[in-house]
C-alpha atoms as a PDB file:
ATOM      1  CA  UNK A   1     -59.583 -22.516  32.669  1.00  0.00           C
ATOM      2  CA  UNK A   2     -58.687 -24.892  35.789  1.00  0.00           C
ATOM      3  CA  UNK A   3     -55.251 -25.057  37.041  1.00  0.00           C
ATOM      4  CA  UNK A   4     -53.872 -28.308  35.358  1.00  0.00           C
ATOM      5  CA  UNK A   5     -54.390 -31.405  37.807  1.00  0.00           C
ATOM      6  CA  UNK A   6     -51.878 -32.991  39.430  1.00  0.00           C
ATOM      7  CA  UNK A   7     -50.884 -36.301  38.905  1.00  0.00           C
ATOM      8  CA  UNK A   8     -51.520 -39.510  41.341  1.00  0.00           C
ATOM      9  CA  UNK A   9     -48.269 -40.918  43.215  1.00  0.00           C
ATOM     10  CA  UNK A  10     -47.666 -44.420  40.377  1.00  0.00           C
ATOM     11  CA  UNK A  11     -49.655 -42.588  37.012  1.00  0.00           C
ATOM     12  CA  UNK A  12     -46.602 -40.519  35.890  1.00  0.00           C
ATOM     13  CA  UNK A  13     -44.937 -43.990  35.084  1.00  0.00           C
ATOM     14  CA  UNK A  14     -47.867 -45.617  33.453  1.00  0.00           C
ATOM     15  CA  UNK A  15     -48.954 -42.395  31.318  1.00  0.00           C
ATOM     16  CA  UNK A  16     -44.898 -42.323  29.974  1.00  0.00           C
ATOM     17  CA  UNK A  17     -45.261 -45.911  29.283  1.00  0.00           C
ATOM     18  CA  UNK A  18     -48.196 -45.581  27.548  1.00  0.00           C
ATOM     19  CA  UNK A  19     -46.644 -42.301  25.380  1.00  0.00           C
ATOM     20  CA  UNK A  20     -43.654 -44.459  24.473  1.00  0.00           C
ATOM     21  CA  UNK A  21     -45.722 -47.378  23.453  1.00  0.00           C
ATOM     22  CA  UNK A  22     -46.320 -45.788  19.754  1.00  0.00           C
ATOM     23  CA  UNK A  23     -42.282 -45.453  19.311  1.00  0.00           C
ATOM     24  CA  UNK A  24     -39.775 -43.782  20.762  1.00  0.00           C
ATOM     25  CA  UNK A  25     -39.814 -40.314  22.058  1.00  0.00           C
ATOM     26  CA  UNK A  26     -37.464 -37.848  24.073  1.00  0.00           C
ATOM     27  CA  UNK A  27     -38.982 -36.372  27.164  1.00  0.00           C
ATOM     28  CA  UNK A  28     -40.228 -33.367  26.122  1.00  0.00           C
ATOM     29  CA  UNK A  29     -42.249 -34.991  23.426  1.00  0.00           C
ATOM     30  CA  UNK A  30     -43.818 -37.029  26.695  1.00  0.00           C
ATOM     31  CA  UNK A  31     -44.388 -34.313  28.526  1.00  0.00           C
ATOM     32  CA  UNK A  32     -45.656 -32.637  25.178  1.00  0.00           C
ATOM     33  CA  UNK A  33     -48.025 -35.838  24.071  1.00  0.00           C
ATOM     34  CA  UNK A  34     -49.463 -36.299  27.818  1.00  0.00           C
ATOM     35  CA  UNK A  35     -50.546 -32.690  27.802  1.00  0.00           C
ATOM     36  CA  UNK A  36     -52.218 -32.562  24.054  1.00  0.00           C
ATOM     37  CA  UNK A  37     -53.900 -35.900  25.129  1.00  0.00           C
ATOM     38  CA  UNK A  38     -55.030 -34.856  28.014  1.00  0.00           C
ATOM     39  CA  UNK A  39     -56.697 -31.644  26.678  1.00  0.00           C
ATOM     40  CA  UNK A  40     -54.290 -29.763  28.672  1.00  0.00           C
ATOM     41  CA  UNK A  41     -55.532 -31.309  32.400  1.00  0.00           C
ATOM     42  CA  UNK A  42     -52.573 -33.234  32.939  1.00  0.00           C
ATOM     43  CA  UNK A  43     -49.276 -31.446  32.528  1.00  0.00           C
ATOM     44  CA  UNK A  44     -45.880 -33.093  33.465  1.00  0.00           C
ATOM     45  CA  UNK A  45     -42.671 -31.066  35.009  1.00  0.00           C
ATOM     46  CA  UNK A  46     -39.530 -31.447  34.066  1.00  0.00           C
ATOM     47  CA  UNK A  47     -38.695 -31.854  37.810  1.00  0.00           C
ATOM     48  CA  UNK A  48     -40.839 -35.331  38.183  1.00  0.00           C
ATOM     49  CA  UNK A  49     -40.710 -36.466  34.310  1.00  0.00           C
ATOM     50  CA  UNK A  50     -37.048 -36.988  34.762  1.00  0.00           C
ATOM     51  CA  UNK A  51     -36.944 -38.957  37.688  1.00  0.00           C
ATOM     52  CA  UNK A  52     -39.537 -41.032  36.489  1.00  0.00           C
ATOM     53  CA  UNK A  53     -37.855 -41.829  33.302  1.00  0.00           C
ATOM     54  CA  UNK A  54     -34.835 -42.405  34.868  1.00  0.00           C
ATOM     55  CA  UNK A  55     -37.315 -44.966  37.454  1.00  0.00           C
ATOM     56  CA  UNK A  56     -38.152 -46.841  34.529  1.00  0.00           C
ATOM     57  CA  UNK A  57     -35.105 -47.319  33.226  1.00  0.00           C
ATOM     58  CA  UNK A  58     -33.637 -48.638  36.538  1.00  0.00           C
ATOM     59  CA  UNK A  59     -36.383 -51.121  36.303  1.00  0.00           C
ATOM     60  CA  UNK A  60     -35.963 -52.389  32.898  1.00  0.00           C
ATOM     61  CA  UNK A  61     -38.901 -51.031  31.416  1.00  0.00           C
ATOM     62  CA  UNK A  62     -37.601 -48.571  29.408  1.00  0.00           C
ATOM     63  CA  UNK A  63     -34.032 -48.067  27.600  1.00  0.00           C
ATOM     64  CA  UNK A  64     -32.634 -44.968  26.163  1.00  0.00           C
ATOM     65  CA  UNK A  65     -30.486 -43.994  23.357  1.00  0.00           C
ATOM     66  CA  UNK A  66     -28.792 -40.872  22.307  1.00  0.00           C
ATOM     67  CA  UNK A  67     -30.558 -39.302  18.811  1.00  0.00           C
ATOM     68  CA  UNK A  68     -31.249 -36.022  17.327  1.00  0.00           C
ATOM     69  CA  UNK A  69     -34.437 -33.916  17.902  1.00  0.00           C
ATOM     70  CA  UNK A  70     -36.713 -32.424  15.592  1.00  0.00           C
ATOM     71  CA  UNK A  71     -34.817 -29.259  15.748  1.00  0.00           C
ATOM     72  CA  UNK A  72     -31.493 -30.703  15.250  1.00  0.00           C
ATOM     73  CA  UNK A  73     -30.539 -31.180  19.191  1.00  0.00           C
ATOM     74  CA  UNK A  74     -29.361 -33.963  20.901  1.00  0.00           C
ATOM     75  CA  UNK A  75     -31.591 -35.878  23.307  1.00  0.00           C
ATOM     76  CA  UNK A  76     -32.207 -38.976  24.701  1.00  0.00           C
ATOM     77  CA  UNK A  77     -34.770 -41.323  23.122  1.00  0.00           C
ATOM     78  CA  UNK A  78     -37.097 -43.512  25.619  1.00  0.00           C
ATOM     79  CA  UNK A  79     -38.803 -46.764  23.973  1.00  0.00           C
ATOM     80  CA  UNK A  80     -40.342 -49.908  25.745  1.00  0.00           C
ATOM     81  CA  UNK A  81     -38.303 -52.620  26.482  1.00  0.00           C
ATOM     82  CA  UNK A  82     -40.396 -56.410  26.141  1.00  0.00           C
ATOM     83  CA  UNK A  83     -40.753 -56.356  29.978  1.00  0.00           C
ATOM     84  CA  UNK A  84     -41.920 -52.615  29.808  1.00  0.00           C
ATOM     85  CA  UNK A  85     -44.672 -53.782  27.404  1.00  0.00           C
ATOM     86  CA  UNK A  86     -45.986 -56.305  30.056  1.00  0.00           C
ATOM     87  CA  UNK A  87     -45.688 -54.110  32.571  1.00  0.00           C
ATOM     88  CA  UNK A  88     -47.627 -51.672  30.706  1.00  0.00           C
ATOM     89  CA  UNK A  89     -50.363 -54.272  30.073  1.00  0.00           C
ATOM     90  CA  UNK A  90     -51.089 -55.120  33.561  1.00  0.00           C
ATOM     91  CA  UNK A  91     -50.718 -51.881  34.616  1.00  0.00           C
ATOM     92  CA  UNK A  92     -52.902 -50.653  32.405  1.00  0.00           C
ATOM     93  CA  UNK A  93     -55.806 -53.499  33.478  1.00  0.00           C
ATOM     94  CA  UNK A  94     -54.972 -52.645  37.220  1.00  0.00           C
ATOM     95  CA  UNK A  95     -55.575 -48.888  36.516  1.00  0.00           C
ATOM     96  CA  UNK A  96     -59.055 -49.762  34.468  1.00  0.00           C
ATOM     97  CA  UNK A  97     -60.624 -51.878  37.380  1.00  0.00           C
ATOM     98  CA  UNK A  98     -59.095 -49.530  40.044  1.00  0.00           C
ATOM     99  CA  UNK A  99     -60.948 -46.703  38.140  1.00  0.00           C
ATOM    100  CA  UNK A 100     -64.219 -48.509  37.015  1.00  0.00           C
ATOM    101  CA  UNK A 101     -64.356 -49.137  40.868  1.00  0.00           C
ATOM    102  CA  UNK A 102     -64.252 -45.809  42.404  1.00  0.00           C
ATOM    103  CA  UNK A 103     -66.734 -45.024  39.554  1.00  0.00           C
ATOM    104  CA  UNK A 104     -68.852 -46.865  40.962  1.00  0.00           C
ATOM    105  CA  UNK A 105     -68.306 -46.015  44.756  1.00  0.00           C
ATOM    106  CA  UNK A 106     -68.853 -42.022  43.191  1.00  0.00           C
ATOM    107  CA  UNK A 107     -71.779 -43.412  41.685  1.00  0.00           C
ATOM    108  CA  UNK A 108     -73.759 -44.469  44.407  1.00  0.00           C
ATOM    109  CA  UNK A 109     -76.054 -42.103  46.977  1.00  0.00           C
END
């Protein structure tokens, strides 16, 4: 098996974004859903996951609240705030052209 791929300076925030868009989750369920969805290529540290939530919060796109874990602990719950789900959106077309276009540029001989 590969090492697990690093991450591209600006993804981090649209992958959490895009984990928190079913409901709200702590950040180890993030870092936990990114992985499984990823078939274990992209995995998230604690070391940058934090920051980033913390990013997104500063920004508005996110807001957390204090709840209880699966296994009784407490942790802070992420969700999307209405500006975080139209930032998530555009984002999300930006990242789809961006990546349809160096498809192409791979593509060519």
């Amino acid at each position: 098996m590969s090492k697990p791929t690093d991450l591209v300076q600006g993804t981090l925030d649209l992958l959490i974004l895009k984990s928190i868009a079913l409901g709200p989750m702590h950040g180890w369920a993030i870092a936990q859903r990114i992985r499984q969805v990823s078939n274990d290529v992209l995995q998230v540290n604690q070391g940058a996951l934090y920051p980033a939530l913390h990013r997104l919060e500063q920004q508005g796109w996110i807001e957390a609240e204090w709840g209880e874990s699966e296994n009784n602990r407490r942790a802070k719950f992420y969700s999307l705030t209405e500006s975080g789900k139209k930032y998530l959106q555009s984002e999300q077309a930006n990242w789809e052209r961006l990546s349809a276009a160096i498809g192409l540029v791979l593509k060519t001989t």
